[in-house]
N, C-alpha and C. Protein backbone atom coordinates (compact mmCIF):
# COMPACT_ATOMS: atom_id res chain seq x y z
N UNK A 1 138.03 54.36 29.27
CA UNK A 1 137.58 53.00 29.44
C UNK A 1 137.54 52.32 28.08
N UNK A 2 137.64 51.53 28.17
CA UNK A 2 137.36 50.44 26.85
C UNK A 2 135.97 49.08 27.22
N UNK A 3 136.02 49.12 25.98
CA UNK A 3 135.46 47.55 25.86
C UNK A 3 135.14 46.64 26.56
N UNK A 4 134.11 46.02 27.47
CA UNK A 4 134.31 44.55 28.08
C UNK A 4 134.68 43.70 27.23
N UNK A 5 134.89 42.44 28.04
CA UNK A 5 134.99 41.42 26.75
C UNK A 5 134.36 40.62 26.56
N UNK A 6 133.19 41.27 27.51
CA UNK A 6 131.71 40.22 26.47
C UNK A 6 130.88 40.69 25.29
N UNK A 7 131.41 42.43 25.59
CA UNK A 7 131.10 43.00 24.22
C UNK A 7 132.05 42.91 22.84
N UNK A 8 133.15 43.06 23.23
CA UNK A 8 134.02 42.80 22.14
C UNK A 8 133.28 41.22 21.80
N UNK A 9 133.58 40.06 22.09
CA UNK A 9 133.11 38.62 22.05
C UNK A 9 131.57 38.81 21.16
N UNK A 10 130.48 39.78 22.02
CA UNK A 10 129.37 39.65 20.95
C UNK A 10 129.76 40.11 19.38
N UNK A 11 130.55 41.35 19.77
CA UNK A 11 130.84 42.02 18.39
C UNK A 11 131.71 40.92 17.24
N UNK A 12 132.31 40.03 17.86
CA UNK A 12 133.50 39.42 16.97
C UNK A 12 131.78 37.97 16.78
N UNK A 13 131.08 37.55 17.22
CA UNK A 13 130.26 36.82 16.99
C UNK A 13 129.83 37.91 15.86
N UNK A 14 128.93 38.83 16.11
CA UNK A 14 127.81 39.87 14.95
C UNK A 14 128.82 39.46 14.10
N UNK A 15 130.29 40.40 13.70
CA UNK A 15 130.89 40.16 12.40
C UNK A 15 131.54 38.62 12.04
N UNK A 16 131.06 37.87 12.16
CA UNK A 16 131.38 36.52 11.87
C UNK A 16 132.69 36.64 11.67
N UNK A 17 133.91 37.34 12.13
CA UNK A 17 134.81 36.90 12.21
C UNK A 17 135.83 37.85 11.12
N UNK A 18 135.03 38.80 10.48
CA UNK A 18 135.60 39.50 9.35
C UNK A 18 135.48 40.85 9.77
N UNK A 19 136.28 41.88 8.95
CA UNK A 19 136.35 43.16 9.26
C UNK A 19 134.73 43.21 8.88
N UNK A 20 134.28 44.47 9.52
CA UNK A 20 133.24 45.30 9.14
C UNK A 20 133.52 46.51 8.49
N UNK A 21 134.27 47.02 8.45
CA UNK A 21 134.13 48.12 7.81
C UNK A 21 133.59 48.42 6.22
N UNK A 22 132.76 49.43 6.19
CA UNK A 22 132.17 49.80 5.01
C UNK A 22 132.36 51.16 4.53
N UNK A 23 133.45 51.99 5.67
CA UNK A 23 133.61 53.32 5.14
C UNK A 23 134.21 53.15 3.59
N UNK A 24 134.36 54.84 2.88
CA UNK A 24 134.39 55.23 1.66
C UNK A 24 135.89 55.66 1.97
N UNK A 25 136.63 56.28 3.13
CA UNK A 25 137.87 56.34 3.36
C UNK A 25 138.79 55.24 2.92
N UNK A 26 138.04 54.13 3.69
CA UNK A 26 139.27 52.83 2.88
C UNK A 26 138.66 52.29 1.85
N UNK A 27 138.01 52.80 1.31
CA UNK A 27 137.93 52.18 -0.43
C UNK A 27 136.43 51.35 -0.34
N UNK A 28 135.64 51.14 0.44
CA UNK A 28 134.88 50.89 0.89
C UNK A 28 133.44 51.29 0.52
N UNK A 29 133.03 51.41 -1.12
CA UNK A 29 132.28 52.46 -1.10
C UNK A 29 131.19 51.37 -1.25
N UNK A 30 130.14 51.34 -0.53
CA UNK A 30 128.96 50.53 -0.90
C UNK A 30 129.30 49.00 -0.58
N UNK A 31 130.28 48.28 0.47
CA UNK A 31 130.55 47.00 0.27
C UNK A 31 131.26 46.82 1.19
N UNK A 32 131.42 45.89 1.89
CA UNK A 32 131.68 45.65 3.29
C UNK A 32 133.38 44.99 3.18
N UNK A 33 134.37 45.54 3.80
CA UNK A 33 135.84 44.84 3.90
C UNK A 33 135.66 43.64 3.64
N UNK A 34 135.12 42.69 4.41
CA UNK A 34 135.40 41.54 5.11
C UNK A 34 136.87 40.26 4.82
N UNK A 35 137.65 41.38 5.40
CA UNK A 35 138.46 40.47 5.43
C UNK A 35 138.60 39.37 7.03
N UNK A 36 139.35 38.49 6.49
CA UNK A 36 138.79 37.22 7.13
C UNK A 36 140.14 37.25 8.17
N UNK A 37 139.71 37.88 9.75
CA UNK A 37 140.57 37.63 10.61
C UNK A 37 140.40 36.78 11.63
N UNK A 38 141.78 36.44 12.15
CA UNK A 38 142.02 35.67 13.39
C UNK A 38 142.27 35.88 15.05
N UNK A 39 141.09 35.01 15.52
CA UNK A 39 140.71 36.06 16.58
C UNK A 39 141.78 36.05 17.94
N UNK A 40 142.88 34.87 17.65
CA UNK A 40 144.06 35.42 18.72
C UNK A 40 144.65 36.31 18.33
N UNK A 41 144.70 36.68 17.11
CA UNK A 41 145.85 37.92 16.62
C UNK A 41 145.23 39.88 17.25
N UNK A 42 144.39 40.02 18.46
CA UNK A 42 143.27 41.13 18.71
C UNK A 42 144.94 41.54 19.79
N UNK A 43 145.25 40.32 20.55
CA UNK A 43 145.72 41.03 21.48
C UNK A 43 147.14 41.67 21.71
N UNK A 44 148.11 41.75 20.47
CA UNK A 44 148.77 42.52 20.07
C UNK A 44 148.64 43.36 18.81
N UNK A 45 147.37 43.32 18.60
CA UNK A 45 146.59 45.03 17.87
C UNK A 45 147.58 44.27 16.26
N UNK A 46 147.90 43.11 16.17
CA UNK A 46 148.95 42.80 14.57
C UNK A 46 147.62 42.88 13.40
N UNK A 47 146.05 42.36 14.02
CA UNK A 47 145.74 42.01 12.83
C UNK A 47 144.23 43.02 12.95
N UNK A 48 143.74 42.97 14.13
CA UNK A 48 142.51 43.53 14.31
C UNK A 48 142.13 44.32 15.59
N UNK A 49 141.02 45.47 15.40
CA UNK A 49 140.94 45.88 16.64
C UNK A 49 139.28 46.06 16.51
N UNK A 50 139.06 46.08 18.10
CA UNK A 50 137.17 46.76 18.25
C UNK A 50 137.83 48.13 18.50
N UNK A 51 136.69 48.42 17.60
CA UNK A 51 136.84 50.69 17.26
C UNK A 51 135.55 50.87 18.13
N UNK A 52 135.14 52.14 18.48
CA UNK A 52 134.31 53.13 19.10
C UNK A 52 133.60 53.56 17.52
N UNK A 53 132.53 53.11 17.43
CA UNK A 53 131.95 53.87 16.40
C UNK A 53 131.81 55.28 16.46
N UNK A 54 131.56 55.81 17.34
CA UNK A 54 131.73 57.14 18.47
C UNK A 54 132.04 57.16 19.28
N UNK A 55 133.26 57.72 19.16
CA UNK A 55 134.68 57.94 20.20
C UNK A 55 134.01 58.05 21.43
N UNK A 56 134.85 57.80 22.26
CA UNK A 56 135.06 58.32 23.74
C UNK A 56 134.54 59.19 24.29
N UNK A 57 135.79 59.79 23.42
CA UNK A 57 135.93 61.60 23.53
C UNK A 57 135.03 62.42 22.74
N UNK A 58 134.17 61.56 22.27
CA UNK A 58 132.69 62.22 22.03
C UNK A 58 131.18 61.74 22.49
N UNK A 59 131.67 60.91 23.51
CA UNK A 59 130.58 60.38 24.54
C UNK A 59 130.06 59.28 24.31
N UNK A 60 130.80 58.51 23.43
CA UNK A 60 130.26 56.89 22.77
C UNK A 60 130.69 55.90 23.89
N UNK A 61 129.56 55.56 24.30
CA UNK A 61 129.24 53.93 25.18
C UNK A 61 130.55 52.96 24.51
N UNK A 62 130.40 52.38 25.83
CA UNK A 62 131.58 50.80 25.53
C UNK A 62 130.38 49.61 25.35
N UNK A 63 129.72 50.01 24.57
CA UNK A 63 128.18 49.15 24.39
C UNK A 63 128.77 48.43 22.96
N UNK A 64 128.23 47.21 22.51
CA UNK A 64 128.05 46.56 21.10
C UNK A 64 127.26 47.38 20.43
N UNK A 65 126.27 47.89 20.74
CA UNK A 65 125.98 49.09 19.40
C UNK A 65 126.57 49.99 19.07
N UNK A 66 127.86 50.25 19.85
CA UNK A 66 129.02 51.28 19.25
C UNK A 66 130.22 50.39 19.29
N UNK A 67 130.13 49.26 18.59
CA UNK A 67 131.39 49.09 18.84
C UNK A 67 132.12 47.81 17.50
N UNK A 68 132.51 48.21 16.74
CA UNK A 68 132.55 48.02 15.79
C UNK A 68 134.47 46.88 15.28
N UNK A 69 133.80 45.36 14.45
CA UNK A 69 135.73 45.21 14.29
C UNK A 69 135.71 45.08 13.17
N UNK A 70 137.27 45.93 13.22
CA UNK A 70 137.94 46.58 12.01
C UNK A 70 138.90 45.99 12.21
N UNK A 71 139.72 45.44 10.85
CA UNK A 71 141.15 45.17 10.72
C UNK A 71 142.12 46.60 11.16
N UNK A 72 143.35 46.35 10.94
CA UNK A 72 144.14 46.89 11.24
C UNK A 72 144.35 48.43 10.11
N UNK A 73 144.60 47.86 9.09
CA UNK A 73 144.11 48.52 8.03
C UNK A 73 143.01 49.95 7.33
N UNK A 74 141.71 49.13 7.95
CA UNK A 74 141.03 50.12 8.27
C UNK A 74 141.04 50.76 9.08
N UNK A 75 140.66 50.17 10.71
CA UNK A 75 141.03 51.47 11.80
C UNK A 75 141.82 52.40 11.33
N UNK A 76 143.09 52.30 10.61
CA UNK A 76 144.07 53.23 10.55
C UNK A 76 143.57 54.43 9.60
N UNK A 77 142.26 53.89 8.83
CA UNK A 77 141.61 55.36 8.14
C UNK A 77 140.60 55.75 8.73
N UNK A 78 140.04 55.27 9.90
CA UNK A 78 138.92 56.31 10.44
C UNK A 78 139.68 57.57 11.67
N UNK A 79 138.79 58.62 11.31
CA UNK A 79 139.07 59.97 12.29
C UNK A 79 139.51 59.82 13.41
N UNK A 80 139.33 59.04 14.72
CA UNK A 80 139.68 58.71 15.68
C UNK A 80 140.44 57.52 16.12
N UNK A 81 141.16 57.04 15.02
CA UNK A 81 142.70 55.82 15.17
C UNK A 81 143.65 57.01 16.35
N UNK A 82 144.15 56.05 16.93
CA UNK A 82 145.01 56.64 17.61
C UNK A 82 145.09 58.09 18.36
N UNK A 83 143.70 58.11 18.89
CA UNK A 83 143.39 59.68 19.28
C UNK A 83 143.46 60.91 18.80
């Protein structure tokens, strides 16, 4: 399952519109991405995606408290990109 899209929608409200990510994988050490994305560009995955802060496949809710947006960029360095 994925995402509703009133949670994705709260989540893209919480991050005003910018990546969140703060991992140390993408360079991230102590300081938040925020790069500044555009929110038609979600639905061919070109610029941004909502991540599972905890996967799926490790029992993480399709809730806004797990659910986190990341540019494209980043997703591609956390543990669970692409299964």
């Amino acid at each position: 399952m994925s995402f509703p899209q009133s949670v994705i929608n709260d989540a893209w409200e919480r991050a005003g519109g910018k990546c969140e990510c703060a991992r140390r994988c993408s360079g991230h050490s102590g300081y938040r991405c925020n790069k500044v994305l555009d929110p038609r560009n979600r639905e061919a995955g070109k610029q941004w995606h909502a991540h599972h802060v905890v996967s799926q496949e490790a029992g993480g809710p399709d809730t806004l408290q797990n659910c986190q947006i990341l540019c494209v960029e980043c997703h591609k360095n956390t543990e669970s990109y692409g299964g």
